[in-house]
C-alpha atoms as a PDB file:
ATOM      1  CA  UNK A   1       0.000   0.000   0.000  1.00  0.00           C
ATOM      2  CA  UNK A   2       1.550   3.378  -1.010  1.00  0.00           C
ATOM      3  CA  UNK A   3       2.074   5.971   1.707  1.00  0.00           C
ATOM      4  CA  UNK A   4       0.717   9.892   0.803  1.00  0.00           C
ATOM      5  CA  UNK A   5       3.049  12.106   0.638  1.00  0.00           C
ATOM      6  CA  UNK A   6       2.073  14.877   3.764  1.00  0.00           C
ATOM      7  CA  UNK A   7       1.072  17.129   0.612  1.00  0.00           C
ATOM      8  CA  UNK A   8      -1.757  14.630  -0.046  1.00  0.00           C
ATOM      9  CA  UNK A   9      -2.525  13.735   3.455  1.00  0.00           C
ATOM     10  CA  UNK A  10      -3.282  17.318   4.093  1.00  0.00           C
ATOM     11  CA  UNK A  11      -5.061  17.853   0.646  1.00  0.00           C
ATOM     12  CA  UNK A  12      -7.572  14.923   2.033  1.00  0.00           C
ATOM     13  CA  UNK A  13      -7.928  16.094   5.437  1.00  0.00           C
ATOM     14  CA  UNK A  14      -8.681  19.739   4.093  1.00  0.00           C
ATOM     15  CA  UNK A  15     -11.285  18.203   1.402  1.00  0.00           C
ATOM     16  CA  UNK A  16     -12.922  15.890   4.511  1.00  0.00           C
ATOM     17  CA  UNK A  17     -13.240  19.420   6.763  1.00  0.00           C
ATOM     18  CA  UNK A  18     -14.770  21.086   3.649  1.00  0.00           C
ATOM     19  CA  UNK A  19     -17.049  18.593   3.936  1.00  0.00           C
ATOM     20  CA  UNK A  20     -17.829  18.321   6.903  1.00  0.00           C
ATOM     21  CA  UNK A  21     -18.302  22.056   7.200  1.00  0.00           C
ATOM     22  CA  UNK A  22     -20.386  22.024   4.314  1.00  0.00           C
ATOM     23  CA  UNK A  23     -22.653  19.543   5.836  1.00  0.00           C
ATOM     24  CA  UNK A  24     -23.156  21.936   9.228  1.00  0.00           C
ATOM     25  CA  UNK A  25     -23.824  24.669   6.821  1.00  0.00           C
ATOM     26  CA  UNK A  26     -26.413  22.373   5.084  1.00  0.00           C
ATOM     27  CA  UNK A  27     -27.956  21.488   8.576  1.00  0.00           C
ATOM     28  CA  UNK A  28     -27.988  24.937  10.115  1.00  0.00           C
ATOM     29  CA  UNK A  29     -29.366  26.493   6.642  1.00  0.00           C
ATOM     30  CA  UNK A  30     -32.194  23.422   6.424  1.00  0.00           C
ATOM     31  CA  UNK A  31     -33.199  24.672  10.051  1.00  0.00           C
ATOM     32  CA  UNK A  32     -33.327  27.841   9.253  1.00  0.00           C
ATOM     33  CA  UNK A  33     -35.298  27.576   6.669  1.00  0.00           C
ATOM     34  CA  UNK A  34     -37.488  25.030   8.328  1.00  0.00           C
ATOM     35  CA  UNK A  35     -37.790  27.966  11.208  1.00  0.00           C
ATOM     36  CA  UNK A  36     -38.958  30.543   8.802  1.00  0.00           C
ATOM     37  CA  UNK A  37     -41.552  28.538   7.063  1.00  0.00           C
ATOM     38  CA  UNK A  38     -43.024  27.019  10.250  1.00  0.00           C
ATOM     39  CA  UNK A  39     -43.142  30.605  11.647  1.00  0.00           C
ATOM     40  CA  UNK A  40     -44.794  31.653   8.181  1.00  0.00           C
ATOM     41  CA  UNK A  41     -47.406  29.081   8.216  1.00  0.00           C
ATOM     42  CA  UNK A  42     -48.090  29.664  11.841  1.00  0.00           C
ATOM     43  CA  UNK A  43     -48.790  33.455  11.371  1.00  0.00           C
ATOM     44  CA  UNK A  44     -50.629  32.567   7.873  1.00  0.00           C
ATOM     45  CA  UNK A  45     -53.000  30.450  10.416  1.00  0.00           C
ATOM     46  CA  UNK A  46     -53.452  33.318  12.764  1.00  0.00           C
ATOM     47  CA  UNK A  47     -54.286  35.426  10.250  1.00  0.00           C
ATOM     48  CA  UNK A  48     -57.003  33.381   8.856  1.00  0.00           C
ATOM     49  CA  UNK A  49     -58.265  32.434  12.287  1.00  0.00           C
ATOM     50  CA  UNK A  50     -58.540  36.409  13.118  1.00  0.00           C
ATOM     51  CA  UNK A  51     -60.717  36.854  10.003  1.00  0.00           C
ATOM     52  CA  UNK A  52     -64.344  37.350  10.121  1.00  0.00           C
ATOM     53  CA  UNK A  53     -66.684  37.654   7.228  1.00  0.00           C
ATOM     54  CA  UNK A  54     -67.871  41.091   6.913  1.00  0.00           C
ATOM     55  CA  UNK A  55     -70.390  42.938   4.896  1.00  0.00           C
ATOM     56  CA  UNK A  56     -69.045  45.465   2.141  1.00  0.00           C
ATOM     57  CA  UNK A  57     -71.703  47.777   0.304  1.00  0.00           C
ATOM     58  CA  UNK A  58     -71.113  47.719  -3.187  1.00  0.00           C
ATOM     59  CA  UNK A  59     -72.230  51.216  -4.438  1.00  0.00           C
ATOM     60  CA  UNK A  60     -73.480  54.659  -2.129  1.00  0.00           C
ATOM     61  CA  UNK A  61     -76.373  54.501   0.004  1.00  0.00           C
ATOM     62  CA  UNK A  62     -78.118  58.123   1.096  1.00  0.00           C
ATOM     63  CA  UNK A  63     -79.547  57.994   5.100  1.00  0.00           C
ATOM     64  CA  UNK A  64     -82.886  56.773   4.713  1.00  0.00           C
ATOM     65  CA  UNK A  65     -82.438  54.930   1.967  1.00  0.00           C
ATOM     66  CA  UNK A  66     -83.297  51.355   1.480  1.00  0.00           C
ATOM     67  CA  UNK A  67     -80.386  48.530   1.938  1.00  0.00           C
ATOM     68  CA  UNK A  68     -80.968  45.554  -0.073  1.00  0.00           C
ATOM     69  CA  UNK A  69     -79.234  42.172  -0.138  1.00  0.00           C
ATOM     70  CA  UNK A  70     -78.124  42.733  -3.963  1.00  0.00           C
ATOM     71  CA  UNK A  71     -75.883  45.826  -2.641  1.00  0.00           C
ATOM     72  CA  UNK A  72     -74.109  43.829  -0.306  1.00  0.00           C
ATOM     73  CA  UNK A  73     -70.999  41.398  -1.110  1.00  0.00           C
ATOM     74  CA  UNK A  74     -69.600  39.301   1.931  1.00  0.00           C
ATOM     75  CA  UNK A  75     -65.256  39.554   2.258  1.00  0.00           C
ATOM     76  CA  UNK A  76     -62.835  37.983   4.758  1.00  0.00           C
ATOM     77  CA  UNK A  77     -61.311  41.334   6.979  1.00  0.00           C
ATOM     78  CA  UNK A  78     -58.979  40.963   9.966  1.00  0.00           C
ATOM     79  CA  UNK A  79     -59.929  41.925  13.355  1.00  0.00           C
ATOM     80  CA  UNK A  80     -58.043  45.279  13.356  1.00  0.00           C
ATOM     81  CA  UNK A  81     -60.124  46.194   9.919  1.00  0.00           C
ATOM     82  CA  UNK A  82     -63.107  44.701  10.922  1.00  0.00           C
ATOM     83  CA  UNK A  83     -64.749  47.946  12.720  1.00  0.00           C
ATOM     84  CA  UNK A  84     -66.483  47.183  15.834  1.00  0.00           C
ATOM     85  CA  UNK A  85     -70.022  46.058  15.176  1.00  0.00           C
ATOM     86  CA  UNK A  86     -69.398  44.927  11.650  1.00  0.00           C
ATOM     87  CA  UNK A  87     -72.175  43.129  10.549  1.00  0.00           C
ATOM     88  CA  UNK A  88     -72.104  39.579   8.959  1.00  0.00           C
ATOM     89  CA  UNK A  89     -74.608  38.168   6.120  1.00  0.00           C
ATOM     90  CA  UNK A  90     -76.575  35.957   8.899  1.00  0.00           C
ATOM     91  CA  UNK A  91     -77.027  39.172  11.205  1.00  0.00           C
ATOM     92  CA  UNK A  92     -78.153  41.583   8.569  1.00  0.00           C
ATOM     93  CA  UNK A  93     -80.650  38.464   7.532  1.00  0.00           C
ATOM     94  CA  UNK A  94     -81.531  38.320  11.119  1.00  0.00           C
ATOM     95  CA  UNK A  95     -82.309  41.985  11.095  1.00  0.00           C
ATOM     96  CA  UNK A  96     -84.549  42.247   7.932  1.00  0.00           C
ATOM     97  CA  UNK A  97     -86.561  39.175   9.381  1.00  0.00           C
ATOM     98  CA  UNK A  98     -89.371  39.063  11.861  1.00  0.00           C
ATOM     99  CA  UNK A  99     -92.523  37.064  12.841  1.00  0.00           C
ATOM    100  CA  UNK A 100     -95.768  38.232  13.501  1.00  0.00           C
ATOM    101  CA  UNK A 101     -98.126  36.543  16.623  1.00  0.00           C
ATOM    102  CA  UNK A 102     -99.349  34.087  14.285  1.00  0.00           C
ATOM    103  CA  UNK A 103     -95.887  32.727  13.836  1.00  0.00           C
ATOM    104  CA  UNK A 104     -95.707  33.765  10.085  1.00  0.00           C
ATOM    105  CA  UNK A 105     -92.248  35.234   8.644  1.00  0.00           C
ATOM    106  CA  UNK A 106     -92.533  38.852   8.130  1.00  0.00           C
ATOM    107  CA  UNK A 107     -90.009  41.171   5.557  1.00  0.00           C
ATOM    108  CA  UNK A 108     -88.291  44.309   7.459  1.00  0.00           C
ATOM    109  CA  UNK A 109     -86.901  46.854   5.454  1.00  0.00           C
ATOM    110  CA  UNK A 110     -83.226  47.712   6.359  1.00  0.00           C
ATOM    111  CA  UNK A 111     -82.475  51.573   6.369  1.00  0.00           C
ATOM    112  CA  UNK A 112     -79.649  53.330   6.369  1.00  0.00           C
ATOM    113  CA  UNK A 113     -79.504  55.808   9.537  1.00  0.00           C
ATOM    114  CA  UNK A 114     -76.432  57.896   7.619  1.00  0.00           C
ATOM    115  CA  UNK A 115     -74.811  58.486   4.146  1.00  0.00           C
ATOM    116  CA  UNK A 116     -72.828  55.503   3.214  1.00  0.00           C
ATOM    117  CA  UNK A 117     -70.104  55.688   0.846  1.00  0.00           C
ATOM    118  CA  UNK A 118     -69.797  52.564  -1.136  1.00  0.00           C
ATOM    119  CA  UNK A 119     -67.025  49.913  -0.435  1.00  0.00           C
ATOM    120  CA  UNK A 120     -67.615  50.743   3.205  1.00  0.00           C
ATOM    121  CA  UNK A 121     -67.795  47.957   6.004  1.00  0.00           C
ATOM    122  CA  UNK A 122     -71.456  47.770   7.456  1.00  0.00           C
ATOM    123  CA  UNK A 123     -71.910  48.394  11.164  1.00  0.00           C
ATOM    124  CA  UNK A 124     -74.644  48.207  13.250  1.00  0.00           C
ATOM    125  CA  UNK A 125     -74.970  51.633  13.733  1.00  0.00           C
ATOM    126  CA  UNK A 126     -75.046  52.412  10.537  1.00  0.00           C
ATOM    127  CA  UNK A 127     -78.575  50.465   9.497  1.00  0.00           C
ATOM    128  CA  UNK A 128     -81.467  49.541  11.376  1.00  0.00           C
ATOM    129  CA  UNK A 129     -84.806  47.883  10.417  1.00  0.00           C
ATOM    130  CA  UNK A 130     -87.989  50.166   9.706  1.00  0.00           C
ATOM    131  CA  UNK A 131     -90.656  50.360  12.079  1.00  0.00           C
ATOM    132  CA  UNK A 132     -92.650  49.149   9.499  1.00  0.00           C
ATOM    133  CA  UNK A 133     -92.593  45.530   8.252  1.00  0.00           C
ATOM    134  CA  UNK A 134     -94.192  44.123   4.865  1.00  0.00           C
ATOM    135  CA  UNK A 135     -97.338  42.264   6.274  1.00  0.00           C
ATOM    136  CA  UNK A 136     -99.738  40.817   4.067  1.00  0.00           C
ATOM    137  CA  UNK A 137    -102.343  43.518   4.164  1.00  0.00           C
ATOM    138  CA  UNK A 138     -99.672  46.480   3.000  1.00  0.00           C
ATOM    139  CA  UNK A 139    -100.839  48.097   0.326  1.00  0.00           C
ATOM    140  CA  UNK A 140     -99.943  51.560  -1.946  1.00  0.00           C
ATOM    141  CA  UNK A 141    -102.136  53.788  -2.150  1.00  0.00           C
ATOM    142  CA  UNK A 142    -102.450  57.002  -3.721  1.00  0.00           C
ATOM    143  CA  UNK A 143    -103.205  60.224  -2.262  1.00  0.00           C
ATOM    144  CA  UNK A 144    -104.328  63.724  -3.668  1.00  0.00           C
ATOM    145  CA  UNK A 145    -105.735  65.564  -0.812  1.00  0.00           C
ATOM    146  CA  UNK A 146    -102.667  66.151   0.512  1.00  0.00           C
ATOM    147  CA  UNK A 147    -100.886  69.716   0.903  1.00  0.00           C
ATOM    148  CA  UNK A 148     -97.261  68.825  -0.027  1.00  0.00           C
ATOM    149  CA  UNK A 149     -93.532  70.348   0.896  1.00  0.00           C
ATOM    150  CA  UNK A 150     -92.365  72.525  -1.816  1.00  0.00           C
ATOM    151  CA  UNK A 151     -89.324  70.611  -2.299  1.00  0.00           C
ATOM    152  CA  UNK A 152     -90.419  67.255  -1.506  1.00  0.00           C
ATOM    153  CA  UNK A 153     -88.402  64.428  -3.639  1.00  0.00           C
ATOM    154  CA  UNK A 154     -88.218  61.311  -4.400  1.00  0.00           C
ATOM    155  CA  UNK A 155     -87.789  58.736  -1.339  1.00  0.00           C
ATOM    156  CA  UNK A 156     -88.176  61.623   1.313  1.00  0.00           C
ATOM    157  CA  UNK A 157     -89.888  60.555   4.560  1.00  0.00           C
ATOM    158  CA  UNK A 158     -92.859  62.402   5.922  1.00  0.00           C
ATOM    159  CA  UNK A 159     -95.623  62.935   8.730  1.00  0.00           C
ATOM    160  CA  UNK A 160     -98.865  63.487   7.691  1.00  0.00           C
ATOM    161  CA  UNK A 161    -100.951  65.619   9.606  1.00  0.00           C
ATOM    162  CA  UNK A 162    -103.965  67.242  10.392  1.00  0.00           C
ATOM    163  CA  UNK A 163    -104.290  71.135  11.675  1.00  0.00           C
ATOM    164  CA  UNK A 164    -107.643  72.597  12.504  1.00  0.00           C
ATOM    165  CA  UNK A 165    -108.391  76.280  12.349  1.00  0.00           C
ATOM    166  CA  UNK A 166    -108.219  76.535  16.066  1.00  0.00           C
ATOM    167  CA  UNK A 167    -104.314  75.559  15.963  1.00  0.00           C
ATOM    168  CA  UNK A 168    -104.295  72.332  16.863  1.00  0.00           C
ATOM    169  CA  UNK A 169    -102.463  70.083  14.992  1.00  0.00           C
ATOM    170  CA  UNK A 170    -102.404  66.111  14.852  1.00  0.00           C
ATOM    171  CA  UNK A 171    -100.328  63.416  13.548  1.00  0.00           C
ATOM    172  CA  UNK A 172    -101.891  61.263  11.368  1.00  0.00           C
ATOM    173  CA  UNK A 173     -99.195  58.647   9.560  1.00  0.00           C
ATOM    174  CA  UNK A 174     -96.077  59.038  10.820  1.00  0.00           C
ATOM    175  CA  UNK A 175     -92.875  57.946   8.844  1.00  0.00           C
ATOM    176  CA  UNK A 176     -93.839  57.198   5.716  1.00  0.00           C
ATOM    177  CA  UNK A 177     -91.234  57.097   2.865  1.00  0.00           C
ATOM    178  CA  UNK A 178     -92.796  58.966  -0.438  1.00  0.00           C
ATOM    179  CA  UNK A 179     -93.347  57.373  -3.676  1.00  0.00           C
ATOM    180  CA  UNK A 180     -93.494  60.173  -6.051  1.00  0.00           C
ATOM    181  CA  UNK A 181     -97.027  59.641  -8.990  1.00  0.00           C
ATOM    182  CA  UNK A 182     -95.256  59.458 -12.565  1.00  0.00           C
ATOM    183  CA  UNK A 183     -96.639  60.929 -15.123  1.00  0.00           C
ATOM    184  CA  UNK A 184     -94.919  59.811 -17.740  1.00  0.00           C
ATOM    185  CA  UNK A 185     -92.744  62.220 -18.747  1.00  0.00           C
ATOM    186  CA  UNK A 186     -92.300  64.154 -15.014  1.00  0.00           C
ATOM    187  CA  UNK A 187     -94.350  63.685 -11.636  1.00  0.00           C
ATOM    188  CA  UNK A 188     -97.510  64.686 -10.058  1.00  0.00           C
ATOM    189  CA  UNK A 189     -97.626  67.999  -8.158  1.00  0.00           C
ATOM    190  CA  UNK A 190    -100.685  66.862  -6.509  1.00  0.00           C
ATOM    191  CA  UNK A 191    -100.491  63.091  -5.641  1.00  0.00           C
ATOM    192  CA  UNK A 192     -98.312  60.835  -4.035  1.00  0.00           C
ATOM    193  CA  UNK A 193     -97.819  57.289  -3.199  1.00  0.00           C
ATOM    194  CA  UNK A 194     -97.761  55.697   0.272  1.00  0.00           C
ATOM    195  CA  UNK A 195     -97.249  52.028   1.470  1.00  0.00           C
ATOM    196  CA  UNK A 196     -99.908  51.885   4.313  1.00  0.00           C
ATOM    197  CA  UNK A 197    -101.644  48.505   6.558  1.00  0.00           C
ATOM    198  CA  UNK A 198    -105.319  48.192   6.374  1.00  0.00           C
ATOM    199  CA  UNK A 199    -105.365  50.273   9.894  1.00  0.00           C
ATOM    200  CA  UNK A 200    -103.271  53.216   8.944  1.00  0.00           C
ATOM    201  CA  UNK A 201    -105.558  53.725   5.583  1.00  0.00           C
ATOM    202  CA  UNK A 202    -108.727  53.125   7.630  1.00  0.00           C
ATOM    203  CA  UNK A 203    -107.280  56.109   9.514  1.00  0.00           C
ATOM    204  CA  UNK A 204    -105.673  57.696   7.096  1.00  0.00           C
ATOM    205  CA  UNK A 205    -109.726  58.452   5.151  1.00  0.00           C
ATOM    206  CA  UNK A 206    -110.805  58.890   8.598  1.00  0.00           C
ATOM    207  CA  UNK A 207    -108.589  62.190   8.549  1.00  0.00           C
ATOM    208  CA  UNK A 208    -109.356  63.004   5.120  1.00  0.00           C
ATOM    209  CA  UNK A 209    -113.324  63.266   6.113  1.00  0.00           C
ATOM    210  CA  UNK A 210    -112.449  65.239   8.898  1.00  0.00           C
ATOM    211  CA  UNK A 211    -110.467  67.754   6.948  1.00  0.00           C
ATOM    212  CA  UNK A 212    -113.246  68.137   4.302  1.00  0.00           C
ATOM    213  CA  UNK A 213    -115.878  68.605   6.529  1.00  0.00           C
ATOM    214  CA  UNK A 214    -113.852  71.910   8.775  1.00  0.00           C
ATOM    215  CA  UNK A 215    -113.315  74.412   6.882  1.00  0.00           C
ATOM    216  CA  UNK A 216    -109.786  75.943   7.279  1.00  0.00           C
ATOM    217  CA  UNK A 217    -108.409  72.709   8.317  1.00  0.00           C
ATOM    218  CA  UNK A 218    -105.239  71.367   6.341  1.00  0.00           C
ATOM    219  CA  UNK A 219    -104.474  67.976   5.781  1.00  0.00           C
ATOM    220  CA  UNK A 220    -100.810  68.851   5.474  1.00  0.00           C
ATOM    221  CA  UNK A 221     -96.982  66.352   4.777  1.00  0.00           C
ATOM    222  CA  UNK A 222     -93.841  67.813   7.127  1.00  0.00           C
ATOM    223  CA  UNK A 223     -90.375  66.068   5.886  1.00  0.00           C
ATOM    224  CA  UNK A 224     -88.059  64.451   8.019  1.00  0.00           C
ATOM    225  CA  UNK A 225     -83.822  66.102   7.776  1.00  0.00           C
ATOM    226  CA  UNK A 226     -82.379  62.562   8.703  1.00  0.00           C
ATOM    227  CA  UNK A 227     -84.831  59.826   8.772  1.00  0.00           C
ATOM    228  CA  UNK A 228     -82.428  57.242   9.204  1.00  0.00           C
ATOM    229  CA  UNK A 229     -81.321  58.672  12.520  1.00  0.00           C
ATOM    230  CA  UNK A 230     -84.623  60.003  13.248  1.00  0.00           C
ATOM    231  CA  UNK A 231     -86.983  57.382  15.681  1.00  0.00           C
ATOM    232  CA  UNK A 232     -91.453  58.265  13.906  1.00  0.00           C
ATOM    233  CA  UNK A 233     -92.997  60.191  15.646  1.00  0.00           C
ATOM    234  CA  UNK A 234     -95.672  59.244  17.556  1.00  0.00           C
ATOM    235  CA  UNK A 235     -99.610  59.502  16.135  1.00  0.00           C
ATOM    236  CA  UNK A 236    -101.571  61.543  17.752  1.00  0.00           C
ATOM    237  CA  UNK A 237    -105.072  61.746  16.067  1.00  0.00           C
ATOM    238  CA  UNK A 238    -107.684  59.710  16.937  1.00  0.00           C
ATOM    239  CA  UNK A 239    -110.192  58.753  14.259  1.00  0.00           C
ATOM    240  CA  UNK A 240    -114.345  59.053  15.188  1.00  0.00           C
ATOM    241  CA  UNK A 241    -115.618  56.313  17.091  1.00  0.00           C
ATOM    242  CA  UNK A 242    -117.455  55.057  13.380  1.00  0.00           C
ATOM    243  CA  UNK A 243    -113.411  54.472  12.238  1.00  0.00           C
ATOM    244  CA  UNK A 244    -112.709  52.710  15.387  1.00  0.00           C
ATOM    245  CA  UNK A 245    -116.011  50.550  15.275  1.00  0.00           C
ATOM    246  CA  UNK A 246    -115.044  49.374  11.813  1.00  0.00           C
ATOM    247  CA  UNK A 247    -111.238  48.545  12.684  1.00  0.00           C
ATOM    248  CA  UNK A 248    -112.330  46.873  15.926  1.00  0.00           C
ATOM    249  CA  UNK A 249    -114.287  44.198  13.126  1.00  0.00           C
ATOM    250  CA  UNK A 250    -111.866  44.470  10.255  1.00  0.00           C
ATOM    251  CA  UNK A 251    -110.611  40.932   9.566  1.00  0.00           C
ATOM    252  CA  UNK A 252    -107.778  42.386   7.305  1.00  0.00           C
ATOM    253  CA  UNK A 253    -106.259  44.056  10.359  1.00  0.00           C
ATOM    254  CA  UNK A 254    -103.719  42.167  12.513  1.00  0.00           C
ATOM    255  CA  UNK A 255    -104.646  42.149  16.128  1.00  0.00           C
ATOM    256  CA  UNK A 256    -101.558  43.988  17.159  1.00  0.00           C
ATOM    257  CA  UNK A 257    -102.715  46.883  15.206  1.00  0.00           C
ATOM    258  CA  UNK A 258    -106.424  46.800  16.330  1.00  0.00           C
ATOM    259  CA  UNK A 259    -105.569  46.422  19.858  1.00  0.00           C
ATOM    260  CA  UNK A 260    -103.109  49.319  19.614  1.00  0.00           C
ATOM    261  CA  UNK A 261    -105.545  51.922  17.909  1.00  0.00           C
ATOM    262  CA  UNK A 262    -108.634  50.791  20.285  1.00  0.00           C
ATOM    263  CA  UNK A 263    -106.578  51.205  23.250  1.00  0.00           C
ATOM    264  CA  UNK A 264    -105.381  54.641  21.708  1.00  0.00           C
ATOM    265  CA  UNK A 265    -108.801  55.768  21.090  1.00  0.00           C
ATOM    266  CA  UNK A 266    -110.088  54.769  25.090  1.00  0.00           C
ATOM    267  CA  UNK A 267    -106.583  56.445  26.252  1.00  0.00           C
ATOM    268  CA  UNK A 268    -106.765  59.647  24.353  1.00  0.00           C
ATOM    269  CA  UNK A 269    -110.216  59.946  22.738  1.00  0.00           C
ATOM    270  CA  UNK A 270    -111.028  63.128  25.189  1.00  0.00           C
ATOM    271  CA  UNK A 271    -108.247  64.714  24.788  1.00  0.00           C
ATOM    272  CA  UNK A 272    -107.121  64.439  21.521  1.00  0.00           C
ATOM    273  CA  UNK A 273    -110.735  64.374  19.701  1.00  0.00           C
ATOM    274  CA  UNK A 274    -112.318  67.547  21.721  1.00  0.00           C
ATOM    275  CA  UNK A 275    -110.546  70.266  19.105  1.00  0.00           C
ATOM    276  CA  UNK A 276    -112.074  67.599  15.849  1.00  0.00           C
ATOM    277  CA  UNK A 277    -115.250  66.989  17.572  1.00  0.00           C
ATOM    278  CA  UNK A 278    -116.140  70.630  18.778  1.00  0.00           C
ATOM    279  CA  UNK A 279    -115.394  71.922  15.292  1.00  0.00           C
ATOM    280  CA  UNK A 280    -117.643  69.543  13.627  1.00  0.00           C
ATOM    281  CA  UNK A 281    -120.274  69.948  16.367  1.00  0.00           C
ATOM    282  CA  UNK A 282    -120.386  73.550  14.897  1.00  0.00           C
ATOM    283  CA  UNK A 283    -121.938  72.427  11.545  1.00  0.00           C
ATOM    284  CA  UNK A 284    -125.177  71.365  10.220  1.00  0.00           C
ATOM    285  CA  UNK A 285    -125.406  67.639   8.799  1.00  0.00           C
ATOM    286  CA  UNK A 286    -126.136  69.442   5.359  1.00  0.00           C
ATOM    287  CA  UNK A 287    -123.246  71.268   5.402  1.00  0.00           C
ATOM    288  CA  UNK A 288    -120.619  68.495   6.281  1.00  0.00           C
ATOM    289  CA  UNK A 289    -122.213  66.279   3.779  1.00  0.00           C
ATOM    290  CA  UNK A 290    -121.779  69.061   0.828  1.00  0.00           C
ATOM    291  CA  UNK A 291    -118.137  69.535   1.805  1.00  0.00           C
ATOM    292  CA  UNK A 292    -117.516  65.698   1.942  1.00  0.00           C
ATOM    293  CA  UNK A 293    -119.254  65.705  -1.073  1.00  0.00           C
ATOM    294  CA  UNK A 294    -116.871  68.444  -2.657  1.00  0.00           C
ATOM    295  CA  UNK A 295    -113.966  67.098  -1.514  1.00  0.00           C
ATOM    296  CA  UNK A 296    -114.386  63.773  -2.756  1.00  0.00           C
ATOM    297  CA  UNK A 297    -115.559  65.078  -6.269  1.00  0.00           C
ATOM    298  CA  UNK A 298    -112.110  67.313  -6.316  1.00  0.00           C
ATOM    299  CA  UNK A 299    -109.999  64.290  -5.216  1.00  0.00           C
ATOM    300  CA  UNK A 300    -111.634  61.742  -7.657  1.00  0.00           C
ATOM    301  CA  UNK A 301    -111.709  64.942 -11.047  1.00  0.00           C
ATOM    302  CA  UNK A 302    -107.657  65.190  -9.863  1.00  0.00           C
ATOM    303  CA  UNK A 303    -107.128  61.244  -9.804  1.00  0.00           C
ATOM    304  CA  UNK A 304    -109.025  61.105 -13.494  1.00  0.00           C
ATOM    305  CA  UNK A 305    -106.824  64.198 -15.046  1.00  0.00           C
ATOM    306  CA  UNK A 306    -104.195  62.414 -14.189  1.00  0.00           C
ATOM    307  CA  UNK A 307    -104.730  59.214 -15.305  1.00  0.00           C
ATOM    308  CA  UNK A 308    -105.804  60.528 -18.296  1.00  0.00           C
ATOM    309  CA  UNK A 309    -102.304  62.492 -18.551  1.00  0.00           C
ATOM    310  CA  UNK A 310    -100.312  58.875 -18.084  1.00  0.00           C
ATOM    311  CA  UNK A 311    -101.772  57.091 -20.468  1.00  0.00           C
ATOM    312  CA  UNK A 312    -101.443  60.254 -23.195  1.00  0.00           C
ATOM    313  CA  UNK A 313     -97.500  59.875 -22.274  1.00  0.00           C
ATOM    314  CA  UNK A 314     -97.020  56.491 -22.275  1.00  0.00           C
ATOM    315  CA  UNK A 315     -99.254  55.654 -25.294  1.00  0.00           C
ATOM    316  CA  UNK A 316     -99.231  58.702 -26.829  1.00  0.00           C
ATOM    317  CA  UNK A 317    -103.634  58.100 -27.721  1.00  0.00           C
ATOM    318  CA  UNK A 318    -105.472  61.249 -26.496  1.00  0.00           C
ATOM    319  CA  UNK A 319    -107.990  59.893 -23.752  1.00  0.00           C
END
């Protein structure tokens, strides 16, 4: 066996450490790397386990206004984005949802208490559900009797009320959202369109008599400046004892509503009827007859014009 010269023993022995060192380079870079990857999938899995769905409105919503499931996407935001009381999908559901005494499911409209830009996380304080929820016996009905805001728009929200000639002055509907009467080719001046229960419309003509029948009353709309943040007011006229008679039999009213306005009408009749019933105690049956009479013919000639004016714009055949 041939001995190595000490210039090849020490060639091998440096080539072996070069190895060797190699190898605990190898090992401490592996680790390392093993480090940094274990830390970067255990912060990945914090991450995801801090997310929470949260609702994102897709476009601008005005307070007020109407928030619908089809302007809402769902996205995956960290705790720190995700504002305090940021809604998710099954909240907002459970929001617009309710049941009535009968057990059936009942639609709540979702409002918008403020101005919210779109792309903006939802928040419980920003929405809340409207007083008034879509029962079966909602209808829309239109109304032409009605002395309206100058500027009133579009989706505004309104009280209607009644003011007698002695200064007293009642609330009739309170909080309802207008529907503007198209014409065709602009809107009504006169009429309007309201979403109202079988009770609430019951009252609502109950009003309307009364106002035709005194003479200097006004049946008169007052707008709301932020209905989303604004709670209704509450109603304060009380309809004749005929109105209540007929609600108190109505099967179309829900028993909620009956017992509510009966129990308003015992509570308050005295006081909030006196002013209605003193000025009509003033008058001869004759004479509130003609001016029921009157009215009605007005209201009914205004409703016919404009008809008549629709169906010229839309069809463009003289009626």
């Amino acid at each position: 066996m041939a001995t190595m010269n000490p210039l090849e023993k020490k060639a091998r022995s440096s080539f072996i450490k070069g190895l060797v060192v190699a190898g605990l380079i190898g090992v401490l870079v592996a680790a390392t790397l093993g480090y940094f990857l274990y830390k970067m999938n255990a912060d990945e899995q914090a991450r995801i386990a801090s997310q929470r769905d949260v609702l994102i409105l897709k476009q601008e919503v005005k307070s007020g206004e109407e928030v619908t499931l089809d302007m809402l996407t769902t996205e995956k935001a960290n705790v720190e984005v995700a504002t305090v009381g940021a809604l998710s999908m099954a909240s907002f559901l459970e929001m617009s949802q309710a049941t009535d005494s009968a057990g059936n499911l009942l639609a709540i409209k979702v409002i918008a208490k403020i101005d919210i830009p779109a792309k903006s996380i939802i928040t419980s304080d920003m929405i809340s559900a409207e007083d008034d929820a879509v029962t079966n016996d909602l209808r829309e009905q239109e109304y032409n009797m009605i002395l309206l805001p100058t500027a009133l728009e579009e989706g505004d929200t309104i009280d209607i009320r009644l003011k007698l000639p002695s200064g007293e002055d009642y609330i009739v509907l309170p909080k309802k959202k207008v529907k503007m009467s198209d014409l065709g080719e602009n809107y009504s001046a006169q009429t309007i369109l309201l979403n109202v229960r079988e009770d609430e419309l019951l009252v609502m003509s109950a009003a309307i008599v009364d106002a035709y029948q005194i003479a200097g009353s006004q049946l008169y709309a007052n707008t709301y400046t932020e209905p989303g943040l604004q709670a209704a007011a509450t109603a304060t006229y009380v309809p004749s004892y005929e109105t209540i008679q007929l609600i108190n039999t109505d099967p179309n009213i829900v028993t909620t509503a009956r017992n509510a306005l009966v129990s308003r009408y015992n509570e308050t009749y005295n006081s909030y009827r006196n002013g209605i019933s003193s000025a009509l105690g003033a008058l001869d049956d004759a004479t509130r007859q003609g001016a029921i009479e009157s009215g009605v013919s007005t209201s009914t000639a205004t409703q016919q014009s404009e008809r008549r004016t629709y169906l010229e714009s839309m069809y463009g055949v003289e009626y």
